[in-house]
C-alpha atoms as a PDB file:
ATOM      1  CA  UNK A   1     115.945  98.068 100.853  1.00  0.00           C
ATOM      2  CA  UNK A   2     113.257  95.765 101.953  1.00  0.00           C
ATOM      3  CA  UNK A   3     114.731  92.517 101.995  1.00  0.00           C
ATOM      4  CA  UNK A   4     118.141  93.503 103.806  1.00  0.00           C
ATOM      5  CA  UNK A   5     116.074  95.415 106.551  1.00  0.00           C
ATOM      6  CA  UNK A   6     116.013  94.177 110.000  1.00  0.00           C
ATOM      7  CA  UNK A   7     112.053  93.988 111.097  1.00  0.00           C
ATOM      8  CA  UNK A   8     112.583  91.906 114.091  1.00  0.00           C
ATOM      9  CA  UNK A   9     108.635  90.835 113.380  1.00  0.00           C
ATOM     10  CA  UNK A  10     109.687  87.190 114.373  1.00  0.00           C
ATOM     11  CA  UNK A  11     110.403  88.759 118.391  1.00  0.00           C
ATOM     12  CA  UNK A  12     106.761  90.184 118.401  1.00  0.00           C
ATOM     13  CA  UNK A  13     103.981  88.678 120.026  1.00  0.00           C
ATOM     14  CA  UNK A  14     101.154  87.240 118.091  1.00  0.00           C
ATOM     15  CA  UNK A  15     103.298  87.743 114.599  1.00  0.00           C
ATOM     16  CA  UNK A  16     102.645  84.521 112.313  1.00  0.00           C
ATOM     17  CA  UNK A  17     104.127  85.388 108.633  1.00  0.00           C
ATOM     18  CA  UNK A  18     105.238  88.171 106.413  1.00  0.00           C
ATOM     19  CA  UNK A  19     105.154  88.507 102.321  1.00  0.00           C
ATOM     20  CA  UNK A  20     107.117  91.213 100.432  1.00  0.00           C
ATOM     21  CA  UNK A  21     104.973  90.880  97.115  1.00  0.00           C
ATOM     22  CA  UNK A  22     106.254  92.293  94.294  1.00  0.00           C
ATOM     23  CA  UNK A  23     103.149  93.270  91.336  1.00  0.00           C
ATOM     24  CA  UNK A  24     102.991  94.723  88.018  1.00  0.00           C
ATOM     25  CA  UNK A  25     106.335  97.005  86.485  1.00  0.00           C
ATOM     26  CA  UNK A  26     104.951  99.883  84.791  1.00  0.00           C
ATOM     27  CA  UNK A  27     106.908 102.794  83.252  1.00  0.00           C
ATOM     28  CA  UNK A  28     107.072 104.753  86.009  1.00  0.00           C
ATOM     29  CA  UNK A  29     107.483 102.240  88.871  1.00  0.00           C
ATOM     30  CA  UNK A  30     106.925  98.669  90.076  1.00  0.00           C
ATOM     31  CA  UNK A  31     104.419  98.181  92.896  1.00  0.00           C
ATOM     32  CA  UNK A  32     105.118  96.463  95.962  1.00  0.00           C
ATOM     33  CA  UNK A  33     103.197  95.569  98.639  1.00  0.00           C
ATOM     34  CA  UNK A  34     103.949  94.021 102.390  1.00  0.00           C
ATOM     35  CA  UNK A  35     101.532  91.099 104.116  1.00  0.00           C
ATOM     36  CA  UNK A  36     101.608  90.431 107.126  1.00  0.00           C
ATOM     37  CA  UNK A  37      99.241  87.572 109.453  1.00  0.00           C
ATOM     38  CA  UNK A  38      98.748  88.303 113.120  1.00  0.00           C
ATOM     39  CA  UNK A  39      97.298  85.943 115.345  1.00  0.00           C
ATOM     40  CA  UNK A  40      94.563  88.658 115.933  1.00  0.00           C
ATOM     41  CA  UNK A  41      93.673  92.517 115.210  1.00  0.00           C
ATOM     42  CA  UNK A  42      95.033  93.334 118.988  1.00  0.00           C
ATOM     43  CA  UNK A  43      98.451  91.609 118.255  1.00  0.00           C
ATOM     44  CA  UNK A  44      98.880  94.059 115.459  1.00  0.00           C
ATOM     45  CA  UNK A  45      97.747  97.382 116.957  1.00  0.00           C
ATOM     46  CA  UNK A  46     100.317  96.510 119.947  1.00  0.00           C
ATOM     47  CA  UNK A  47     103.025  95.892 117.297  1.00  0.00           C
ATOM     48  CA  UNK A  48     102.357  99.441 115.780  1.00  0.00           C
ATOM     49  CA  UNK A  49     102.886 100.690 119.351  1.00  0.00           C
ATOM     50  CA  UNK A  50     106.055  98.943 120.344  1.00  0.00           C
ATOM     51  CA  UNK A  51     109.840  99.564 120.098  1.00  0.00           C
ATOM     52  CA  UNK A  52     109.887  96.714 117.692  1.00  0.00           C
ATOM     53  CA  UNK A  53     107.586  99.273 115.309  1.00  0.00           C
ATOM     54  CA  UNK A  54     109.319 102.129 115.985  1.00  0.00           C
ATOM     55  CA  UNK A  55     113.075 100.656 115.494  1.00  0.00           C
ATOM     56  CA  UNK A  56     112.000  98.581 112.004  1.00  0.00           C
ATOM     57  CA  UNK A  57     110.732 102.112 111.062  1.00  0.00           C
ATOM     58  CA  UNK A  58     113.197 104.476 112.154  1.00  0.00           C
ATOM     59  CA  UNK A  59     114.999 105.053 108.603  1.00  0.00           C
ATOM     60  CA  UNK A  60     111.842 105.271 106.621  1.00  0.00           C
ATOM     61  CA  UNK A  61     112.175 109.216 105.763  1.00  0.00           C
ATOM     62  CA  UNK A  62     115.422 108.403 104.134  1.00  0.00           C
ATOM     63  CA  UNK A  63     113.780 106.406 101.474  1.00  0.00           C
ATOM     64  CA  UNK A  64     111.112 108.611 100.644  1.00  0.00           C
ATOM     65  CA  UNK A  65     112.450 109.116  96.539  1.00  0.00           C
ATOM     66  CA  UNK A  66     111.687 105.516  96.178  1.00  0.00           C
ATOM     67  CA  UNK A  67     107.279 106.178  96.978  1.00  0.00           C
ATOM     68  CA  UNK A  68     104.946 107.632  94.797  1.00  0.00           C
ATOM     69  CA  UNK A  69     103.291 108.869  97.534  1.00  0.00           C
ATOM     70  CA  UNK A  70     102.957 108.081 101.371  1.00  0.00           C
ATOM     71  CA  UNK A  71     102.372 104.578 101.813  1.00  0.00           C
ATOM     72  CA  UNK A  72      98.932 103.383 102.662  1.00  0.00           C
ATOM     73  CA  UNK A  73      97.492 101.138 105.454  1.00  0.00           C
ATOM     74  CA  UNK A  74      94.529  98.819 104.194  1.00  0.00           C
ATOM     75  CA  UNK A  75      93.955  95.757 107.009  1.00  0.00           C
ATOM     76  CA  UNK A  76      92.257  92.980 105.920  1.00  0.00           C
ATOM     77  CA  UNK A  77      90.078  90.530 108.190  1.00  0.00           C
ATOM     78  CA  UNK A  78      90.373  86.489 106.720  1.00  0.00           C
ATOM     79  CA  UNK A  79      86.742  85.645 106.206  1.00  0.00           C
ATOM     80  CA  UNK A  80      88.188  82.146 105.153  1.00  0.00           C
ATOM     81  CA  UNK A  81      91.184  80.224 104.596  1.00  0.00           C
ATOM     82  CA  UNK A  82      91.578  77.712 102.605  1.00  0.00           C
ATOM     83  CA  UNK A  83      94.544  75.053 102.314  1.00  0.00           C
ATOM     84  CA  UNK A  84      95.811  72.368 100.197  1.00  0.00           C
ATOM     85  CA  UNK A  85      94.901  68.839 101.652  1.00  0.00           C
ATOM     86  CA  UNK A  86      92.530  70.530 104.139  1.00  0.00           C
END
């Protein structure tokens, strides 16, 4: 469902790069989580209020049998960043 969705993140200001991780398989259910790097905090709270948000989002009810429970926001500040050859 994830990876054939259309998220139209690349038209949004201050978007830099998205990661659909996929973790550990247990009995029950695999987890997955979604990444995303904004040029800054205020590039992502105006994503969260803009069409953009609200039309990747529109179908979400439909997949509720597929969450253990309701998903869960956790934002993340980089404290540091670190890159190969840098």
């Amino acid at each position: 469902m994830w990876l054939s969705r259309d998220s139209r993140l690349d038209q949004v200001p201050g978007f830099v790069e998205f990661h659909l991780l996929r973790g550990p398989e247990r009995d029950d259910h695999v987890l997955y989580a979604s990444h995303t790097v904004w040029e800054s905090g205020e590039a992502f709270v105006a994503w969260t209020q803009s069409e953009h948000f609200r039309a990747a989002h529109r179908n979400a009810g439909q997949n509720k049998p597929l969450y253990l429970g309701h998903p869960e926001f956790e934002g993340f500040e980089a404290l540091q960043t670190v890159r190969r050859g840098g």
